[in-house]
PDB file of N, CA and C in Angstrom:
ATOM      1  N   UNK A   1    -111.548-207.940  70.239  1.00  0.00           N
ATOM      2  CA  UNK A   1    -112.898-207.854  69.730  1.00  0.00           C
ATOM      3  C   UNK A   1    -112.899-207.965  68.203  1.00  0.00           C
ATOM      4  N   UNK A   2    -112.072-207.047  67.386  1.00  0.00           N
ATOM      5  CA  UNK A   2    -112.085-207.467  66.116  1.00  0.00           C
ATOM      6  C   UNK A   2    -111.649-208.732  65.591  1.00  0.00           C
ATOM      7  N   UNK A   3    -110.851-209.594  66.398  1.00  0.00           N
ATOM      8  CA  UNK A   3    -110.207-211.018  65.851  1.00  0.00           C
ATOM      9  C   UNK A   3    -111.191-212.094  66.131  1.00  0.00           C
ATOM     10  N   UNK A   4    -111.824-211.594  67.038  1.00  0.00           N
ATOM     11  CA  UNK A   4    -113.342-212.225  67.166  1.00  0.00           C
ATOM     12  C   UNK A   4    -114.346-212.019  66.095  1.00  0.00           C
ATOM     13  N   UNK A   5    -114.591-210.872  65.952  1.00  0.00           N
ATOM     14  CA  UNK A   5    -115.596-210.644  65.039  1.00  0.00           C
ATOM     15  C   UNK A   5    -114.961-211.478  63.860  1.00  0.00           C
ATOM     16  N   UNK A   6    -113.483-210.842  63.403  1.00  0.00           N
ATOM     17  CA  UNK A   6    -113.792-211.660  62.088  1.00  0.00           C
ATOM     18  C   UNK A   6    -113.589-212.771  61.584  1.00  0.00           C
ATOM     19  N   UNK A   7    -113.346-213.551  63.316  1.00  0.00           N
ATOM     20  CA  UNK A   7    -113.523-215.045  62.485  1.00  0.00           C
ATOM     21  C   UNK A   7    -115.193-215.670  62.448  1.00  0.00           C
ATOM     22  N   UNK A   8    -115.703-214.592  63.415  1.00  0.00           N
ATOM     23  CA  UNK A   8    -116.964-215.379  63.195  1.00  0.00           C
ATOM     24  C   UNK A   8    -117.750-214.352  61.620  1.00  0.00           C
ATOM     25  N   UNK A   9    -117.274-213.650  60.855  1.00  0.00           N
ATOM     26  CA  UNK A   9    -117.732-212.844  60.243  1.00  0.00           C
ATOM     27  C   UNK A   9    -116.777-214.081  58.863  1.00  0.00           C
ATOM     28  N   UNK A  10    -116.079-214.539  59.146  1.00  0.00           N
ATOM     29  CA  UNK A  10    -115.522-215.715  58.105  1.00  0.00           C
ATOM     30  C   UNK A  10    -116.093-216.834  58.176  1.00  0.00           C
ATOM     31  N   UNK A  11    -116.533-217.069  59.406  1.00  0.00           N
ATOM     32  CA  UNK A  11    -117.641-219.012  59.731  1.00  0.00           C
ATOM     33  C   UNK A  11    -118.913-218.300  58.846  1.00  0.00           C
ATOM     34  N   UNK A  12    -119.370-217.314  59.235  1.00  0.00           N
ATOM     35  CA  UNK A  12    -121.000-216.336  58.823  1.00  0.00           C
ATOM     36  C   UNK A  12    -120.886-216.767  57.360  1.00  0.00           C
ATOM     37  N   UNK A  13    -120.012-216.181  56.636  1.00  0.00           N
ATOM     38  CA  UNK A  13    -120.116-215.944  55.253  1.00  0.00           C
ATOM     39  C   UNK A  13    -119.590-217.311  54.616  1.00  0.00           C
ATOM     40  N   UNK A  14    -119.311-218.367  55.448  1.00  0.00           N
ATOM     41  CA  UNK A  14    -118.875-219.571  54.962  1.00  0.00           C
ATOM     42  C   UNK A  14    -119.668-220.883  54.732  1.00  0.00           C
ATOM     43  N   UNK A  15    -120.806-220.281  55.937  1.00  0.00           N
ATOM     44  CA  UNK A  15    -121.446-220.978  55.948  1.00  0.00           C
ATOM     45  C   UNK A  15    -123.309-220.812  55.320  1.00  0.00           C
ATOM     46  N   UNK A  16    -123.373-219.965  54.818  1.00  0.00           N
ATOM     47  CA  UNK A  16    -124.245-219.233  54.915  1.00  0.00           C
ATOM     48  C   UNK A  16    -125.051-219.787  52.659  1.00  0.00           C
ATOM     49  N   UNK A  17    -125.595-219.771  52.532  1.00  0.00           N
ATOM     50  CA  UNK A  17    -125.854-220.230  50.819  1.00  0.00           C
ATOM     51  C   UNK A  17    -125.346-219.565  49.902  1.00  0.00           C
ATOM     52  N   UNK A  18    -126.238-218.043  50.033  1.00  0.00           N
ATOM     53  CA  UNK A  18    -125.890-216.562  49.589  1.00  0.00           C
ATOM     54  C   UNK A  18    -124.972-215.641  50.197  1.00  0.00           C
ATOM     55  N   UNK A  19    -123.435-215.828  50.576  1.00  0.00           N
ATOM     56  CA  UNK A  19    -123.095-214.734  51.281  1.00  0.00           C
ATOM     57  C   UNK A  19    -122.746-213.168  50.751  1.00  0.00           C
ATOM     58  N   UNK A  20    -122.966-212.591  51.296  1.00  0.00           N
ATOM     59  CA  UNK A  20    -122.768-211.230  51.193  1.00  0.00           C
ATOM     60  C   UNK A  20    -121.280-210.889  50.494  1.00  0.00           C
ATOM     61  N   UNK A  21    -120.171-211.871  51.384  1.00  0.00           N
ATOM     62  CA  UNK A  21    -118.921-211.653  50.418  1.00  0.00           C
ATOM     63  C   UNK A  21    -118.733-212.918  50.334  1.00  0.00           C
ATOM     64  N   UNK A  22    -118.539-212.775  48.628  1.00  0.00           N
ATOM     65  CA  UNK A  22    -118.059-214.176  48.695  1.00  0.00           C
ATOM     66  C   UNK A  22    -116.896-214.857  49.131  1.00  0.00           C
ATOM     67  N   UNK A  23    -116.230-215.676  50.004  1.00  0.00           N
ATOM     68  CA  UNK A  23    -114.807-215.906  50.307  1.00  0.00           C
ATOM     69  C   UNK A  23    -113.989-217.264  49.342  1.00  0.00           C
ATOM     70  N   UNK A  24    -115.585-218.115  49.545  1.00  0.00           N
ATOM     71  CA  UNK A  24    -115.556-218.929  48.996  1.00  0.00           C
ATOM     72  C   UNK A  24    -114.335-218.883  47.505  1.00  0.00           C
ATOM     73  N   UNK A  25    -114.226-217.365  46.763  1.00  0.00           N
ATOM     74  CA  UNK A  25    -113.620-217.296  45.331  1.00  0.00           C
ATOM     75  C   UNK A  25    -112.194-217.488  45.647  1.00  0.00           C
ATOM     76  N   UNK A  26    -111.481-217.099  47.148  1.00  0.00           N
ATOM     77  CA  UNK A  26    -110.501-216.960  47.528  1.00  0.00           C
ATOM     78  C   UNK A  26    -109.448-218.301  47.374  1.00  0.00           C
ATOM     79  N   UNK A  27    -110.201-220.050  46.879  1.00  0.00           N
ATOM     80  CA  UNK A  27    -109.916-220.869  46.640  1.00  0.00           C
ATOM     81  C   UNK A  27    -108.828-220.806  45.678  1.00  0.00           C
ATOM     82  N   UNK A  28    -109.110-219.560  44.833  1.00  0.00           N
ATOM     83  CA  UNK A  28    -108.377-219.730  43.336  1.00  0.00           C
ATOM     84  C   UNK A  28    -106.612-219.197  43.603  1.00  0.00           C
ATOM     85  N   UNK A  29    -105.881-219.928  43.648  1.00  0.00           N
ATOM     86  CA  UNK A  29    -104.596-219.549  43.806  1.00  0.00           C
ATOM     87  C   UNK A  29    -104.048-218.039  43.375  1.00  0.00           C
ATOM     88  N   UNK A  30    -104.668-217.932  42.022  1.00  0.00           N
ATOM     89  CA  UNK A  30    -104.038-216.084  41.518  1.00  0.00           C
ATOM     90  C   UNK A  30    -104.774-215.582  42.221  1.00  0.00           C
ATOM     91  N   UNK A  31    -105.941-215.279  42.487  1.00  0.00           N
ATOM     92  CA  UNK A  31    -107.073-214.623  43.697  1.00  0.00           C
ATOM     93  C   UNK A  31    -106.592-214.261  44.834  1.00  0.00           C
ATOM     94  N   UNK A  32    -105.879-215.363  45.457  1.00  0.00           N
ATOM     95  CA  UNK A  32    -105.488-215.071  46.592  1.00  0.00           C
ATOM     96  C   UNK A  32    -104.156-214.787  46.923  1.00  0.00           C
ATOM     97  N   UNK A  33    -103.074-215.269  46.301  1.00  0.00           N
ATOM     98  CA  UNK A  33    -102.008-214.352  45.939  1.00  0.00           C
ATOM     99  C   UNK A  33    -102.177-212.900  45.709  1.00  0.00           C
ATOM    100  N   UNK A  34    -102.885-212.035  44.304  1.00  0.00           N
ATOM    101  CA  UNK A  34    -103.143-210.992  44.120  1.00  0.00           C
ATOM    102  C   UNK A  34    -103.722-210.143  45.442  1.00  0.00           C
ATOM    103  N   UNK A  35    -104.702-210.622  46.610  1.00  0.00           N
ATOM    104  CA  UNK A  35    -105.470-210.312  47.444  1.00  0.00           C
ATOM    105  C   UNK A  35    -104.589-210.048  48.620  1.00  0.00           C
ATOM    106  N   UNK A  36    -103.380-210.884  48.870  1.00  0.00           N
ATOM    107  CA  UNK A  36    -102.327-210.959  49.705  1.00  0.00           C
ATOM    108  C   UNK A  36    -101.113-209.782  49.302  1.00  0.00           C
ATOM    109  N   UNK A  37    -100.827-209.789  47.826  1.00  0.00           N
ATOM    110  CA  UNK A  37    -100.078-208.606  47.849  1.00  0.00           C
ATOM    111  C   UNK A  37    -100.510-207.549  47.552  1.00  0.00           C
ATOM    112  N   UNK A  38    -102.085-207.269  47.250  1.00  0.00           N
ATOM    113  CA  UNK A  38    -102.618-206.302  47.070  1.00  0.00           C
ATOM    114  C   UNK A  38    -102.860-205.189  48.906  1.00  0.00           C
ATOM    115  N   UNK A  39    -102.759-206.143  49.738  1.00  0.00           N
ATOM    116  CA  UNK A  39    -103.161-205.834  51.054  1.00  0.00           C
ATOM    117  C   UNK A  39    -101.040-205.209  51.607  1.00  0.00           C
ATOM    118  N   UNK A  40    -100.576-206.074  51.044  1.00  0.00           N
ATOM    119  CA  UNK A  40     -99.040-205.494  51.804  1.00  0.00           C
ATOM    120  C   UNK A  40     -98.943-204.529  50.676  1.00  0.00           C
ATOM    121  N   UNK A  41     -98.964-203.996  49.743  1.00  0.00           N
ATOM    122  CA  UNK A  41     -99.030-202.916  48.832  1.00  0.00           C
ATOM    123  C   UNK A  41     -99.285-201.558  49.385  1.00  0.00           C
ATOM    124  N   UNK A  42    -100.819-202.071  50.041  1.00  0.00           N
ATOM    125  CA  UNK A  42    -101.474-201.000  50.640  1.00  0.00           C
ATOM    126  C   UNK A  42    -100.727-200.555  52.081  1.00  0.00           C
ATOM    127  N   UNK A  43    -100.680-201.446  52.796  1.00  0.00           N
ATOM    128  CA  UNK A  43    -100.172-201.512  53.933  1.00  0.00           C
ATOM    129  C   UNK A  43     -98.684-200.791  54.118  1.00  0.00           C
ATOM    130  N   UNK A  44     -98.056-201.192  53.244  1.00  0.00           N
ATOM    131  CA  UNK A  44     -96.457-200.755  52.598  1.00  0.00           C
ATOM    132  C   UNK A  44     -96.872-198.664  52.213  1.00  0.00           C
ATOM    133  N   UNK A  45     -97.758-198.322  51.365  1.00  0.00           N
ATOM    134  CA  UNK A  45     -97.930-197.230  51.075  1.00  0.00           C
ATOM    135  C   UNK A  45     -98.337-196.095  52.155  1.00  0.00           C
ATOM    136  N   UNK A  46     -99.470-196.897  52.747  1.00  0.00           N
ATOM    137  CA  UNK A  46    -100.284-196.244  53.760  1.00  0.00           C
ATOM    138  C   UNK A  46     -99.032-195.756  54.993  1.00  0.00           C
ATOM    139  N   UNK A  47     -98.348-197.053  55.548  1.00  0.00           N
ATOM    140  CA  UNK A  47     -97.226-196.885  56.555  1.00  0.00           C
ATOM    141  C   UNK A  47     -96.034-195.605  56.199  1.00  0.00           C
ATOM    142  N   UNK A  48     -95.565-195.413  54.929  1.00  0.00           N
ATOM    143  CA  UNK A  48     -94.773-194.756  54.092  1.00  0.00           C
ATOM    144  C   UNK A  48     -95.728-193.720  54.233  1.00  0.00           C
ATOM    145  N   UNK A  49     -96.615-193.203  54.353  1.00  0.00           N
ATOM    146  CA  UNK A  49     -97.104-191.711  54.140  1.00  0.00           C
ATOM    147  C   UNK A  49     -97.272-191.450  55.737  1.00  0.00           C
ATOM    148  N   UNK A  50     -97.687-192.202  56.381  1.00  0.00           N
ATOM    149  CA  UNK A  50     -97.990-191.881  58.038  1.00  0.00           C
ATOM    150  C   UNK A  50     -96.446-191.759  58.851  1.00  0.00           C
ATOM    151  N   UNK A  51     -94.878-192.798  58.197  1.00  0.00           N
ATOM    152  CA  UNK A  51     -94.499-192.348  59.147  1.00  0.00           C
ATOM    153  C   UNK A  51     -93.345-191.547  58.477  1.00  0.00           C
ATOM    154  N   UNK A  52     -93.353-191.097  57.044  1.00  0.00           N
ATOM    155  CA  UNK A  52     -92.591-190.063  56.892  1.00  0.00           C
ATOM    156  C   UNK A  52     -92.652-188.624  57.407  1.00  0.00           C
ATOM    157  N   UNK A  53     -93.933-188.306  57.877  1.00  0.00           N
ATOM    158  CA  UNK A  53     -94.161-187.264  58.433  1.00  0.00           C
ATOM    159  C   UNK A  53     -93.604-187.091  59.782  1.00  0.00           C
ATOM    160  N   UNK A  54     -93.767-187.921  60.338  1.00  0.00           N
ATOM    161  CA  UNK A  54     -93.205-188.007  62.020  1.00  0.00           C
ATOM    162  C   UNK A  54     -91.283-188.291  61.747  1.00  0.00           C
ATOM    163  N   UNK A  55     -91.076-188.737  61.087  1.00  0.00           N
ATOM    164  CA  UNK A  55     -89.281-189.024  60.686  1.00  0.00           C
ATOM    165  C   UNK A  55     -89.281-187.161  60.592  1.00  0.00           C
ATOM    166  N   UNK A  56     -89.726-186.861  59.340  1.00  0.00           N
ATOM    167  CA  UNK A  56     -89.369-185.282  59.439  1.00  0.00           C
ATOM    168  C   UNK A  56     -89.194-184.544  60.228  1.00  0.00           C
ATOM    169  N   UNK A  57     -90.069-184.680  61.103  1.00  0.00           N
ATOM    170  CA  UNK A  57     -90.457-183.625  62.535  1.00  0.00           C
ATOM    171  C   UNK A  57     -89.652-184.078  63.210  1.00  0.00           C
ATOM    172  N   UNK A  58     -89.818-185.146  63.940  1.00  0.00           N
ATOM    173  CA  UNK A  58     -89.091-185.452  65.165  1.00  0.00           C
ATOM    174  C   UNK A  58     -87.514-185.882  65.082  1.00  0.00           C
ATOM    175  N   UNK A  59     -87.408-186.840  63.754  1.00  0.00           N
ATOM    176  CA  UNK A  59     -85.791-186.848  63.655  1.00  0.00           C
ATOM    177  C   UNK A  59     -85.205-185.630  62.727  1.00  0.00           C
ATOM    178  N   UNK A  60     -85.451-184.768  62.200  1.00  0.00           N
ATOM    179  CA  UNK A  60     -84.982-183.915  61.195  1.00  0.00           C
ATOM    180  C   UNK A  60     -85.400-183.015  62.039  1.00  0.00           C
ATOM    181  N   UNK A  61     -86.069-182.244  62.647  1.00  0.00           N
ATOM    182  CA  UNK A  61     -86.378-181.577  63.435  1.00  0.00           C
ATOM    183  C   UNK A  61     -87.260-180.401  62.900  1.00  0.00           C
ATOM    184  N   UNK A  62     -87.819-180.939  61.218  1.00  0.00           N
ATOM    185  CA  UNK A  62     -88.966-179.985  60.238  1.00  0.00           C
ATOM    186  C   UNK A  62     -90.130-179.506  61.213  1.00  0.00           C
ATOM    187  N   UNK A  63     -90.453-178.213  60.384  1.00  0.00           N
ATOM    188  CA  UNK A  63     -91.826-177.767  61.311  1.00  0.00           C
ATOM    189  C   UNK A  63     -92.932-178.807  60.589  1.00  0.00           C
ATOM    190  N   UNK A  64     -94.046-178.732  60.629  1.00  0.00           N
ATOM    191  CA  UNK A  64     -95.314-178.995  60.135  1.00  0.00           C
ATOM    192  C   UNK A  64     -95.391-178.268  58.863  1.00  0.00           C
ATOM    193  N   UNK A  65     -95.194-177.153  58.640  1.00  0.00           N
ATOM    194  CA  UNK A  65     -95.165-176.582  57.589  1.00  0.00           C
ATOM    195  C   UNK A  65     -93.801-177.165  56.474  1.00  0.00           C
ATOM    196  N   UNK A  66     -92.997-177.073  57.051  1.00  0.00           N
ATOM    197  CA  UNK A  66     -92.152-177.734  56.210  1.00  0.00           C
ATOM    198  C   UNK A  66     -92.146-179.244  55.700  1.00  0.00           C
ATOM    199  N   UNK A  67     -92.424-180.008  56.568  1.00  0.00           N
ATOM    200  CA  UNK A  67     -93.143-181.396  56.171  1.00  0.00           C
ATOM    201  C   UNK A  67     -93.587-181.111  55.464  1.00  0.00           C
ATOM    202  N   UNK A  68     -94.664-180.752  55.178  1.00  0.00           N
ATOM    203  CA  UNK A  68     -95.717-180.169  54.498  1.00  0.00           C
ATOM    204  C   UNK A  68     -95.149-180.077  52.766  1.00  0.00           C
ATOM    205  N   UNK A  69     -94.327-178.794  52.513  1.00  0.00           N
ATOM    206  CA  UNK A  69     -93.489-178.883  51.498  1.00  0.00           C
ATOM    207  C   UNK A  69     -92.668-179.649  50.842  1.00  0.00           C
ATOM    208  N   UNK A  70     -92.009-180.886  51.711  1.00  0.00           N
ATOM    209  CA  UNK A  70     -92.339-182.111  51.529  1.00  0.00           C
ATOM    210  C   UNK A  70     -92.677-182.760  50.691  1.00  0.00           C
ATOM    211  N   UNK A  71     -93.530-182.861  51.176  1.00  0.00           N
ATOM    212  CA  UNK A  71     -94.665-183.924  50.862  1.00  0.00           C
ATOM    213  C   UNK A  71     -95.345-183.741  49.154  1.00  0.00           C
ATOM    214  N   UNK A  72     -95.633-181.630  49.233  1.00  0.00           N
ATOM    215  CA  UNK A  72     -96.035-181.269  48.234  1.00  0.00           C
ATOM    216  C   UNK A  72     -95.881-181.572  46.419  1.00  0.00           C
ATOM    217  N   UNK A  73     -94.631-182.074  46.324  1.00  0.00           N
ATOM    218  CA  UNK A  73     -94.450-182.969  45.202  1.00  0.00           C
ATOM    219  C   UNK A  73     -94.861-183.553  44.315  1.00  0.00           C
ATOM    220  N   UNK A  74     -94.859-184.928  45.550  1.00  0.00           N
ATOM    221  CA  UNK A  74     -95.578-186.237  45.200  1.00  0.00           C
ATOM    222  C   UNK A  74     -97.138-185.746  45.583  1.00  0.00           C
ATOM    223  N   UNK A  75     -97.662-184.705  46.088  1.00  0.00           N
ATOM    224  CA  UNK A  75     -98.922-184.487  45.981  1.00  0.00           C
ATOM    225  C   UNK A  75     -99.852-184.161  45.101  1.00  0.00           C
ATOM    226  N   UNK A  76     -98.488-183.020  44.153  1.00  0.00           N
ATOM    227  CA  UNK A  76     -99.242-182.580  43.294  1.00  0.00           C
ATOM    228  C   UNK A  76     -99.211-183.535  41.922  1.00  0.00           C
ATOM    229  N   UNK A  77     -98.719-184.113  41.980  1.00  0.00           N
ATOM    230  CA  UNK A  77     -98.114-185.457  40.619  1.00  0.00           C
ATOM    231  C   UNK A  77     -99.259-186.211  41.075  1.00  0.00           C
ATOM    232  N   UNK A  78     -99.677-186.619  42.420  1.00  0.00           N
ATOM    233  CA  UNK A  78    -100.416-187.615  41.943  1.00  0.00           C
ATOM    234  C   UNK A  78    -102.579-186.895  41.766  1.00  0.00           C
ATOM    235  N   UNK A  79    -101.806-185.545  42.313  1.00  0.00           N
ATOM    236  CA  UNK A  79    -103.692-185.011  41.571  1.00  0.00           C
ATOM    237  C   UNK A  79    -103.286-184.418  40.292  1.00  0.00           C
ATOM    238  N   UNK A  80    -102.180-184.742  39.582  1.00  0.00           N
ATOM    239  CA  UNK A  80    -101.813-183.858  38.027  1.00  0.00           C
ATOM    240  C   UNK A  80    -102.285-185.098  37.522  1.00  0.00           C
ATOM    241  N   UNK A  81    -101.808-186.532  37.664  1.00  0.00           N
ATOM    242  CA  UNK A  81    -102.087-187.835  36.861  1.00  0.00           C
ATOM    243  C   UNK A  81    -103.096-188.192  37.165  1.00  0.00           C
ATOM    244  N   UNK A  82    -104.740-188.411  38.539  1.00  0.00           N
ATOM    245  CA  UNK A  82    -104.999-188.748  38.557  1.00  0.00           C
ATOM    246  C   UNK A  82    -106.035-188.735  37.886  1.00  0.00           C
ATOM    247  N   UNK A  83    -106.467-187.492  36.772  1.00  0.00           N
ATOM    248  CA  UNK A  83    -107.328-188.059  36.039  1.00  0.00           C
ATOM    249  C   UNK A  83    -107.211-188.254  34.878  1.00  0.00           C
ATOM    250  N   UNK A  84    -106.558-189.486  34.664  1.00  0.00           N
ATOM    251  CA  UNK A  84    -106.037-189.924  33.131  1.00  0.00           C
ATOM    252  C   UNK A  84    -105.510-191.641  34.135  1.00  0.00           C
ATOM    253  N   UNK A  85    -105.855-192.002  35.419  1.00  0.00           N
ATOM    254  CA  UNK A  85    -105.829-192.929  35.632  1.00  0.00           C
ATOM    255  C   UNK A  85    -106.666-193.835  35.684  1.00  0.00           C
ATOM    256  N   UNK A  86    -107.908-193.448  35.233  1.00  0.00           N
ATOM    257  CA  UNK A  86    -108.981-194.161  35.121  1.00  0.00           C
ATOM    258  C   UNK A  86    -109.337-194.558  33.547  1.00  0.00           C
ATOM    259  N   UNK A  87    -108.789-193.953  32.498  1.00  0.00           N
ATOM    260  CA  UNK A  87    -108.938-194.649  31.505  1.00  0.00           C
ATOM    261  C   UNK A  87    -107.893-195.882  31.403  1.00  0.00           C
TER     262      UNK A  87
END
């Protein structure tokens, strides 16, 4: 259902005068490079936080709580920096 939707949600906005997103910009070689490793970036980070938790537990044999401690680290580093990441 979603591989459906979004090719017709790519014909929609392709074909359309005014689209809602433009895709059309995606022509530009740095655009779409940047857009491509901006997505495995995410993908790469997101995967790294979901399955270090389950490695802990189930192969290390950590409680939840200890995961937890973990994790706490890189948690608190990234709410210590994050507001000085917007300037």
């Amino acid at each position: 259902m979603s591989a459906l939707c979004l090719t017709i949600f790519v014909w929609w906005e392709l074909q359309v005068k005014f689209p809602v997103v433009n895709l059309r910009v995606l022509k530009s070689a740095t655009l779409s490079v940047s857009a491509v490793l901006t997505f495995v970036l995410g993908f790469g980070l997101f995967s790294a936080i979901y399955v270090f938790p389950l490695f802990a537990q189930r192969t290390l044999g950590y409680s939840a709580f200890q995961t937890g401690l973990m994790i706490m680290p890189g948690v608190l580093m990234g709410a210590a920096i994050s507001p000085f990441w917007g300037r």
